[in-house]
N, C-alpha and C. Protein backbone atom coordinates (compact mmCIF):
# COMPACT_ATOMS: atom_id res chain seq x y z
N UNK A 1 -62.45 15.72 -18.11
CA UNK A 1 -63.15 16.91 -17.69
C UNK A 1 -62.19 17.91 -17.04
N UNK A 2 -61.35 17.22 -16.27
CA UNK A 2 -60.58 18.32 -15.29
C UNK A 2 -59.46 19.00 -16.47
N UNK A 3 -58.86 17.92 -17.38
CA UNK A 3 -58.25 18.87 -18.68
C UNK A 3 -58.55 20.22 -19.74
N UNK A 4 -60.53 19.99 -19.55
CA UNK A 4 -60.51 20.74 -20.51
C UNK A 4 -60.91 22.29 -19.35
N UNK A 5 -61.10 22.02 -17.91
CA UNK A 5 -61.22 22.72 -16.76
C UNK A 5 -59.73 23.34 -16.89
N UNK A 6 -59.15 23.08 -16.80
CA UNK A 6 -58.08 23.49 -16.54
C UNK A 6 -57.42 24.23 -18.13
N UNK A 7 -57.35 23.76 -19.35
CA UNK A 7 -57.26 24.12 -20.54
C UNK A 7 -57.91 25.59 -20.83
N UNK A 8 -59.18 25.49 -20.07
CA UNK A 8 -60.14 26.82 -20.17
C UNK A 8 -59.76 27.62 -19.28
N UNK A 9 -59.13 27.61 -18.46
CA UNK A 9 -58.95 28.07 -17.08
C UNK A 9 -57.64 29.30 -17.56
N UNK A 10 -56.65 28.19 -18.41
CA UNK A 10 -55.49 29.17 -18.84
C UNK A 10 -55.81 29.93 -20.02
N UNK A 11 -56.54 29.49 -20.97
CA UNK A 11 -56.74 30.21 -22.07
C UNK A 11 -57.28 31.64 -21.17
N UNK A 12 -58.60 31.48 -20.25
CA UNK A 12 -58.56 32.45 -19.96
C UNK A 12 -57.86 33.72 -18.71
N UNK A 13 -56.93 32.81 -17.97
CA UNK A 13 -55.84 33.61 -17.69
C UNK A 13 -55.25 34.55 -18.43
N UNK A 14 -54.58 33.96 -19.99
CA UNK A 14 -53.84 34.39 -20.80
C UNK A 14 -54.59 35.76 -21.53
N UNK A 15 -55.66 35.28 -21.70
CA UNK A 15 -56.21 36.44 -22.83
C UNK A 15 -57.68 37.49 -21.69
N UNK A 16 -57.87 36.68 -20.67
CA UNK A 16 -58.53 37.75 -19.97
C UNK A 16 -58.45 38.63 -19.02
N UNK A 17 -57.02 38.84 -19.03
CA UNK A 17 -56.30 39.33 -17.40
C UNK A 17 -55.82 40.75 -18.04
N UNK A 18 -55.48 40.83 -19.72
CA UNK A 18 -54.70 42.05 -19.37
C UNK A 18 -55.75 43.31 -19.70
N UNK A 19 -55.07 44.00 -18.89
CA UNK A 19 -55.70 45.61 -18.74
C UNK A 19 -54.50 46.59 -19.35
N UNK A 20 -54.84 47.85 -20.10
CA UNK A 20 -54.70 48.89 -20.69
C UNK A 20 -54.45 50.41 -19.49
N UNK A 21 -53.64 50.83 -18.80
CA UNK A 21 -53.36 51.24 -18.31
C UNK A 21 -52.44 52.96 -18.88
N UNK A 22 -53.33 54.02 -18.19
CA UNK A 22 -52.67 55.19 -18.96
C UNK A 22 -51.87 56.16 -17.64
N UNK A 23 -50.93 56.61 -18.04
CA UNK A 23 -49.89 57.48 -17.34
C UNK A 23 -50.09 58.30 -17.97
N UNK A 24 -49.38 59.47 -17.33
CA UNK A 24 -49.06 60.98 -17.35
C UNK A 24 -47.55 61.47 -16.47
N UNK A 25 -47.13 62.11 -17.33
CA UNK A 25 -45.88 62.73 -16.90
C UNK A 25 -45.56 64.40 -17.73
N UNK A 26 -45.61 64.66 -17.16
CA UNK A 26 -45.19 66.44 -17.24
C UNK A 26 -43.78 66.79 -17.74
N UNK A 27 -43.22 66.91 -18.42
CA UNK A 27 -41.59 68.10 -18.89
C UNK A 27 -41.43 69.30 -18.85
N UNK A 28 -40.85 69.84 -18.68
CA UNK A 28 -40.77 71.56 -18.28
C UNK A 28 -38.83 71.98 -18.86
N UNK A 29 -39.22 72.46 -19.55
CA UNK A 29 -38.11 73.14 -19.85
C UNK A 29 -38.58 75.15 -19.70
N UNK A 30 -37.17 75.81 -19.59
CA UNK A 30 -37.40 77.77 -19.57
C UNK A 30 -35.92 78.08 -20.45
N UNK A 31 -36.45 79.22 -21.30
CA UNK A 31 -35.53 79.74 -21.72
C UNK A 31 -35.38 81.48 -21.21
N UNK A 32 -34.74 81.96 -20.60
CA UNK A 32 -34.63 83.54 -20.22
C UNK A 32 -33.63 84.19 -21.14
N UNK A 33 -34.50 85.21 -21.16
CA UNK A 33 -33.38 86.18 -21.59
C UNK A 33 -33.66 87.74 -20.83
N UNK A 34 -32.73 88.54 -21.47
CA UNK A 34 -32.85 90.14 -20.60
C UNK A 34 -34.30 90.60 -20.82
N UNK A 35 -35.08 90.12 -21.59
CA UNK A 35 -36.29 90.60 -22.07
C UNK A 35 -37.33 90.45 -21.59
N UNK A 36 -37.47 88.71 -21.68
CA UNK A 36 -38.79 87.54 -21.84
C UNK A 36 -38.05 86.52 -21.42
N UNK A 37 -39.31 85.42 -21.11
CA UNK A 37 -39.20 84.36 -20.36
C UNK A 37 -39.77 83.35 -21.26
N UNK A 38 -39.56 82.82 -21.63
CA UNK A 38 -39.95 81.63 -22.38
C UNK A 38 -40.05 80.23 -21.89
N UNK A 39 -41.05 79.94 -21.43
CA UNK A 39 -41.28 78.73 -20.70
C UNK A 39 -42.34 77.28 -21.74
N UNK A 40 -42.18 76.35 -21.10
CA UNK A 40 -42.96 75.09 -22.18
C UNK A 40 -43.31 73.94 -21.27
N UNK A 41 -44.13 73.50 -21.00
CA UNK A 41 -44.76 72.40 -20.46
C UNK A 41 -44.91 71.35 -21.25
N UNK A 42 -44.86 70.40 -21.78
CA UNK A 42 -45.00 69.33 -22.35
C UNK A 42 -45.75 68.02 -21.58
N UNK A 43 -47.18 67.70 -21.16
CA UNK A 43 -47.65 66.81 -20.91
C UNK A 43 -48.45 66.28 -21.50
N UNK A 44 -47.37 64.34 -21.29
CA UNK A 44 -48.28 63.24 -21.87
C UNK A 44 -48.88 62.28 -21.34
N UNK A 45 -49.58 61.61 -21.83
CA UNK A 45 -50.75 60.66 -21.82
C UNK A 45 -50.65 59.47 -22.37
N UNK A 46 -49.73 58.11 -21.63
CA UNK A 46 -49.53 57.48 -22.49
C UNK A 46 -49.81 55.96 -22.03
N UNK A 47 -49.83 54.87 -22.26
CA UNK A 47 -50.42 53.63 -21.81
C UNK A 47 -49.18 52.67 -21.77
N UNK A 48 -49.33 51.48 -21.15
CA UNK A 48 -48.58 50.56 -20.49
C UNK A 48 -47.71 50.05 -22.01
N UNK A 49 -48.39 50.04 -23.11
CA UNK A 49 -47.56 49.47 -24.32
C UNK A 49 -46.25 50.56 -24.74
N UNK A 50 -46.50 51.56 -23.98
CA UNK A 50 -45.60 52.88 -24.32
C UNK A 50 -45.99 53.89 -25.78
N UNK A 51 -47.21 53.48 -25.72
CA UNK A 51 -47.80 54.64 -26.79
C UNK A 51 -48.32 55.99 -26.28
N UNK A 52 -47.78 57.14 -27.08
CA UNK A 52 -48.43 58.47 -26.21
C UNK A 52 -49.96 58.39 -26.94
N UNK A 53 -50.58 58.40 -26.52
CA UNK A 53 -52.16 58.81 -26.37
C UNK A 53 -52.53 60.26 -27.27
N UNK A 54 -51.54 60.74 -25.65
CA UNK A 54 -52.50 62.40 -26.08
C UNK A 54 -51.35 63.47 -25.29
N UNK A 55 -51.13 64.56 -26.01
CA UNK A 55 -49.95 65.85 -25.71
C UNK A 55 -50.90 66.89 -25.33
N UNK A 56 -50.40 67.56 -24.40
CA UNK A 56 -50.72 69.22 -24.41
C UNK A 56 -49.35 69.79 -23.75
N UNK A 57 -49.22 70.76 -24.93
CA UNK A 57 -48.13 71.64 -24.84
C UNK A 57 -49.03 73.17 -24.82
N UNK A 58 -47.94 73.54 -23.43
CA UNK A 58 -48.41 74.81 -22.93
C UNK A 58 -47.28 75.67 -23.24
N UNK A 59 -47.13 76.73 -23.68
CA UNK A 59 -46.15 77.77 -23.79
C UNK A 59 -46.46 78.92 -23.14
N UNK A 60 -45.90 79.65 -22.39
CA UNK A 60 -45.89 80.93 -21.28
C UNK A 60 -44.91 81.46 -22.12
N UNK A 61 -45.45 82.98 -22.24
CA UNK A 61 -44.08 84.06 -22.76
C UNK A 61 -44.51 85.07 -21.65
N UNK A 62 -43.37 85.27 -20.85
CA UNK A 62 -43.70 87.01 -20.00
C UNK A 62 -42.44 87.77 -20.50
N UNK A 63 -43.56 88.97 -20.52
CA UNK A 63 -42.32 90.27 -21.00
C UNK A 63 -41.64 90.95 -19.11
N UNK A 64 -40.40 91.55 -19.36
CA UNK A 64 -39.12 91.64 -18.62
C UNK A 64 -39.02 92.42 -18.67
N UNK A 65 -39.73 93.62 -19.61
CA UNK A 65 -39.18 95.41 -19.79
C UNK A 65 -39.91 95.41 -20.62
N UNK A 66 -39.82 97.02 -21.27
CA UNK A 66 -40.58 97.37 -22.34
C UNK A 66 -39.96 96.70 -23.62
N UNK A 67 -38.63 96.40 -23.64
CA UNK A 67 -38.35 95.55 -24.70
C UNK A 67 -39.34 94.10 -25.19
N UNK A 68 -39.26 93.92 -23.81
CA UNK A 68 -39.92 92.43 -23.86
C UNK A 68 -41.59 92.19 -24.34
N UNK A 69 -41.69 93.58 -23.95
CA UNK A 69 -43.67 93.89 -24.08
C UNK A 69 -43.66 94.10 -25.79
N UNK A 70 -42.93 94.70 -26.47
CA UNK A 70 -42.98 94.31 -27.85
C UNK A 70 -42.32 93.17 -28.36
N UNK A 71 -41.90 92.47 -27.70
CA UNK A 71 -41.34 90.80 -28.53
C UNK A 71 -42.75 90.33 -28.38
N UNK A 72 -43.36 90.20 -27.11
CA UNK A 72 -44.69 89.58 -26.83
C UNK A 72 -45.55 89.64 -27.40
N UNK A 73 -45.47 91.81 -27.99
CA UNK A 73 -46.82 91.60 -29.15
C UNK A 73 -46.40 91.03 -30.27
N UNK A 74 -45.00 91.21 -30.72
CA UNK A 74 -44.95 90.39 -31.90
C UNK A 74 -45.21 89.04 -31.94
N UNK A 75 -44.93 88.25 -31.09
CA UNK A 75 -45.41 87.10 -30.84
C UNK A 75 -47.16 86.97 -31.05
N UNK A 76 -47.81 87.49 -30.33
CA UNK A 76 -49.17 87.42 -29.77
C UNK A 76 -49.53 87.86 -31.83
N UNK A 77 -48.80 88.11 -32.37
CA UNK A 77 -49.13 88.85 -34.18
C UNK A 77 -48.79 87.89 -34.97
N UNK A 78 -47.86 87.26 -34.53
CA UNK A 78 -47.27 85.82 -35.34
C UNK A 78 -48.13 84.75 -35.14
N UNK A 79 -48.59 84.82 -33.65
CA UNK A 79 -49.42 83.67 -33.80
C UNK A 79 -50.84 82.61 -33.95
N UNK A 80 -51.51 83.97 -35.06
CA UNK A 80 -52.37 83.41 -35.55
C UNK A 80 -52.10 82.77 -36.95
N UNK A 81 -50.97 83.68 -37.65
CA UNK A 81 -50.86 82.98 -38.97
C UNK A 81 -49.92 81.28 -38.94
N UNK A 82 -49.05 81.47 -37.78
CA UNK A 82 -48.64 80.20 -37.31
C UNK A 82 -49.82 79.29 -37.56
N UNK A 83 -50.45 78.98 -36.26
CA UNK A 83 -51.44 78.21 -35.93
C UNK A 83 -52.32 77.37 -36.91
N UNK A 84 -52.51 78.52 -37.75
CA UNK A 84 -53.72 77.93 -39.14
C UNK A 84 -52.71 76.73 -39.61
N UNK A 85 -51.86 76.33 -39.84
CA UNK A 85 -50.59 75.26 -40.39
C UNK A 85 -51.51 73.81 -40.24
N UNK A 86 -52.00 74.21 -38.90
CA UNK A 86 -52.29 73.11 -38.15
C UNK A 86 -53.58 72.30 -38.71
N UNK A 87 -53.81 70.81 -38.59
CA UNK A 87 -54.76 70.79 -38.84
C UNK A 87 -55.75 69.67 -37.72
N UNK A 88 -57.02 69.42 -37.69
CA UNK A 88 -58.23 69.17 -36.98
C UNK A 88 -57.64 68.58 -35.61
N UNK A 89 -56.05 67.83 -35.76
CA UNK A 89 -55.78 66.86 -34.77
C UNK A 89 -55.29 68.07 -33.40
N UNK A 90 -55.10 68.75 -33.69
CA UNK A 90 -54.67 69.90 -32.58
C UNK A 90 -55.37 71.10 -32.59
N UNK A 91 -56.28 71.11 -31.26
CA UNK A 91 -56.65 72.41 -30.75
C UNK A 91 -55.77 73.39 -30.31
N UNK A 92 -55.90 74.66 -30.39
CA UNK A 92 -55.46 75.90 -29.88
C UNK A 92 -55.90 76.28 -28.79
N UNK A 93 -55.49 76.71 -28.18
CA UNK A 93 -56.75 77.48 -27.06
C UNK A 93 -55.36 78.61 -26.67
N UNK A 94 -55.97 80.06 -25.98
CA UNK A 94 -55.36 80.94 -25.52
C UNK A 94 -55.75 81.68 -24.28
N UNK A 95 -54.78 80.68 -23.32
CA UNK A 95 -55.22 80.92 -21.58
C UNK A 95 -55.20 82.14 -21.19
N UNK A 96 -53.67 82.83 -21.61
CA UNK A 96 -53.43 84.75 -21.09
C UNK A 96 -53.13 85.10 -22.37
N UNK A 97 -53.54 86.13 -22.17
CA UNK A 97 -53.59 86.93 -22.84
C UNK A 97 -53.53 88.56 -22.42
N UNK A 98 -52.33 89.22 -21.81
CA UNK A 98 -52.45 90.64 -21.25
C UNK A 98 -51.49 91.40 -21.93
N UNK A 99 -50.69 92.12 -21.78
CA UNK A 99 -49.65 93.41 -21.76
C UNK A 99 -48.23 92.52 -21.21
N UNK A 100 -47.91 91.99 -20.25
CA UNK A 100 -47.14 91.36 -20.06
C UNK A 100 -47.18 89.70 -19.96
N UNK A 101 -48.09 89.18 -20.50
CA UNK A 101 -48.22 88.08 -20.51
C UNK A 101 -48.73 87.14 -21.65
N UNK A 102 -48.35 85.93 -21.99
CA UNK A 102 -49.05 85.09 -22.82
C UNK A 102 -48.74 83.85 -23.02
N UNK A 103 -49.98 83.11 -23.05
CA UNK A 103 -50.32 81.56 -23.02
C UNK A 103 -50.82 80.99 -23.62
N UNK A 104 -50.45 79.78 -24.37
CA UNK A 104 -50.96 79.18 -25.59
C UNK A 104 -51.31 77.87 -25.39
N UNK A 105 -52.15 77.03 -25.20
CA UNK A 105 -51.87 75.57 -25.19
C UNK A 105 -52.19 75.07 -26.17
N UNK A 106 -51.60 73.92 -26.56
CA UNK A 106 -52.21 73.29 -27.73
C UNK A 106 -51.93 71.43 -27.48
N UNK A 107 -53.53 71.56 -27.99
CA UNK A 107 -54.10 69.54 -27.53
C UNK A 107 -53.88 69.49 -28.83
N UNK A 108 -52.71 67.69 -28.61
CA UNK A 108 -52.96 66.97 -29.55
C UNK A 108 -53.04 65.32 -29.49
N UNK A 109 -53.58 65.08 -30.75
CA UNK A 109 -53.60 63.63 -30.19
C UNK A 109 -52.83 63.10 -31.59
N UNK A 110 -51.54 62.79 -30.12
CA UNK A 110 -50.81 62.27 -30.89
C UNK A 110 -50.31 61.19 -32.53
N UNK A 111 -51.10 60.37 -31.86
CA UNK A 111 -51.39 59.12 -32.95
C UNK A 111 -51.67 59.58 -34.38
N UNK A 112 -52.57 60.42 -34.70
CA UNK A 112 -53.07 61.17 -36.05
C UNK A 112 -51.98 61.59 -36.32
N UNK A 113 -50.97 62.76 -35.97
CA UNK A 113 -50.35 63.46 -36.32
C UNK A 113 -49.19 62.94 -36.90
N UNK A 114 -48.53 63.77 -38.00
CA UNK A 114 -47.37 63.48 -38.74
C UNK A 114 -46.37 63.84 -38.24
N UNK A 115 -45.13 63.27 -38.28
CA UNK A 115 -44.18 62.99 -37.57
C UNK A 115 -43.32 64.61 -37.63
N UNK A 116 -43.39 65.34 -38.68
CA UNK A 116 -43.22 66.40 -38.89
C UNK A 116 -43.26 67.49 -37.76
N UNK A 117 -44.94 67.36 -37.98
CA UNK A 117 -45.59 68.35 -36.56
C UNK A 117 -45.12 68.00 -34.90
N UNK A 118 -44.73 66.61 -35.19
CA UNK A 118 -44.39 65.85 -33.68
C UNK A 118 -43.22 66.94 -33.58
N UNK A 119 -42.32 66.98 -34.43
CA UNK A 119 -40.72 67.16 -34.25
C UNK A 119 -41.28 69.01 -33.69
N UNK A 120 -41.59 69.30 -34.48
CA UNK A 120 -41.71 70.78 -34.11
C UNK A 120 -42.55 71.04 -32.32
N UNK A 121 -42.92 70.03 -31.87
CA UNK A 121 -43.47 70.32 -30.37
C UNK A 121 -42.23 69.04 -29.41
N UNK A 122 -41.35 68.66 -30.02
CA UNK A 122 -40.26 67.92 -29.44
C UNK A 122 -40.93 66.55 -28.97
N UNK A 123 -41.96 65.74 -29.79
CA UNK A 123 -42.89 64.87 -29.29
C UNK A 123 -42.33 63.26 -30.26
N UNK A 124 -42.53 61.95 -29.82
CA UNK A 124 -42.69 61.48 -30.51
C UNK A 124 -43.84 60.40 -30.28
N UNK A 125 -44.13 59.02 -31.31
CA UNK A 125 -45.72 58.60 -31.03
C UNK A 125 -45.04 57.42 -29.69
N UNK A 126 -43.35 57.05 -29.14
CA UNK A 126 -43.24 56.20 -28.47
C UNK A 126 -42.60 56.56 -27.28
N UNK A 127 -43.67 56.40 -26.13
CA UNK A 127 -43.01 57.41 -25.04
C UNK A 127 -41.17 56.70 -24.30
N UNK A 128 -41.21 55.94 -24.59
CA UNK A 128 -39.10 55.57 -24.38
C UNK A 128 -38.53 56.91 -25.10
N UNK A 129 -38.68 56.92 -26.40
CA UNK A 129 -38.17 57.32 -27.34
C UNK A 129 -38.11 58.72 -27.03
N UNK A 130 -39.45 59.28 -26.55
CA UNK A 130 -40.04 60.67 -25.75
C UNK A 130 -38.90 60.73 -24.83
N UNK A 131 -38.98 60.42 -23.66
CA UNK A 131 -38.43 60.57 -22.95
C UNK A 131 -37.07 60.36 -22.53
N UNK A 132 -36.32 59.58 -23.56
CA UNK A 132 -34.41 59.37 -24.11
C UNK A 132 -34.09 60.95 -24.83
N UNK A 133 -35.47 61.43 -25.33
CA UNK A 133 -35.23 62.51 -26.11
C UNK A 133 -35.03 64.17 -25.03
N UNK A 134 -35.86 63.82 -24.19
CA UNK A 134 -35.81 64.73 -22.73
C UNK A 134 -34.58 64.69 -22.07
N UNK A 135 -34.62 63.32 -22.28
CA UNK A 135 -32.85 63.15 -21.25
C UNK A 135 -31.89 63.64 -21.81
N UNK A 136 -31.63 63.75 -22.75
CA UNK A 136 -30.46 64.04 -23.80
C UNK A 136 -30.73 65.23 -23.70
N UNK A 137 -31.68 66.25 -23.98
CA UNK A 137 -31.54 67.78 -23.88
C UNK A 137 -31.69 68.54 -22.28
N UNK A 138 -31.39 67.17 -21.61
CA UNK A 138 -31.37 67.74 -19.81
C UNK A 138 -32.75 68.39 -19.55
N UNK A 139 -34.01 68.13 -20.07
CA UNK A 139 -35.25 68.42 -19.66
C UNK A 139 -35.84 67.82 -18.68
N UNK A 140 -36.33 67.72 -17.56
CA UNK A 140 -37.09 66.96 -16.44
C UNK A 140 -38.12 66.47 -16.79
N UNK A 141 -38.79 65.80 -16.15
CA UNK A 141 -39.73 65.23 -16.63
C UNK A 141 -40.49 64.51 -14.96
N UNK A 142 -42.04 64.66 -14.69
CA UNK A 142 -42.22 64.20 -13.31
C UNK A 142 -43.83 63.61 -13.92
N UNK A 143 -44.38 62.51 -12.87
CA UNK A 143 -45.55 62.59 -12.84
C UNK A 143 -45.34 60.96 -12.78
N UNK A 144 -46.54 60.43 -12.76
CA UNK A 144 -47.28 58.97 -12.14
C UNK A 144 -46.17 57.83 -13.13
């Protein structure tokens, strides 16, 4: 009796103890120039096995002069025909939107997406891999 007490006891140690656990960590990289400001947020969502979950990448453009206020509209003109590329796994959304300002975020979930689209938001589906990839281009990275 006490064998199969104890037999049951570890089986369910082994297979009923583990828990699924999700993090978040933030990246921030800026690019300036005499013009515009080009800024990028990169936060993920990812669990104890080191799978990312889920991305939202935020992009900030502020204009710097009147130069900069037409890069912005060209931007703010480019980027609807951009966007359509995309498909169901990533939302758009557009936070600012002014004269000197603009903000784009875009949710994705990761896992669906093709490795393609990953590369173009600097993402990949294994957060080590994510974040060796941050280190190497001197990007920060903070959060839980």
């Amino acid at each position: 009796m006490k064998k199969y007490f104890l037999m049951l006891a570890l089986i369910f140690a082994l297979t009923g103890c583990t828990q699924n656990y999700d993090f978040s960590k933030t990246c921030k990289y800026e690019t300036k120039t005499f013009h515009l400001t080009d800024s990028t947020r990169i936060n993920v969502v990812y669990d104890n096995e080191d799978v990312i979950k889920k991305a939202t990448i935020t992009k900030n453009y502020k204009a710097l002069d009147e130069d900069g206020k037409d890069t912005l509209k060209n931007i703010k003109e480019a980027n609807d025909s951009y966007n359509k590329k995309y498909d169901d796994n990533i939302k758009v959304y557009i936070s600012k939107n002014n004269q000197d300002e603009f903000e784009i975020k875009y949710a994705l979930d990761v896992q669906k997406i093709d490795n393609n689209i990953l590369k173009e938001f600097k993402l990949k589906k294994n957060v080590v891999k994510f974040f060796n990839k941050m280190k190497e281009e001197n990007i920060e990275c903070e959060g839980k």
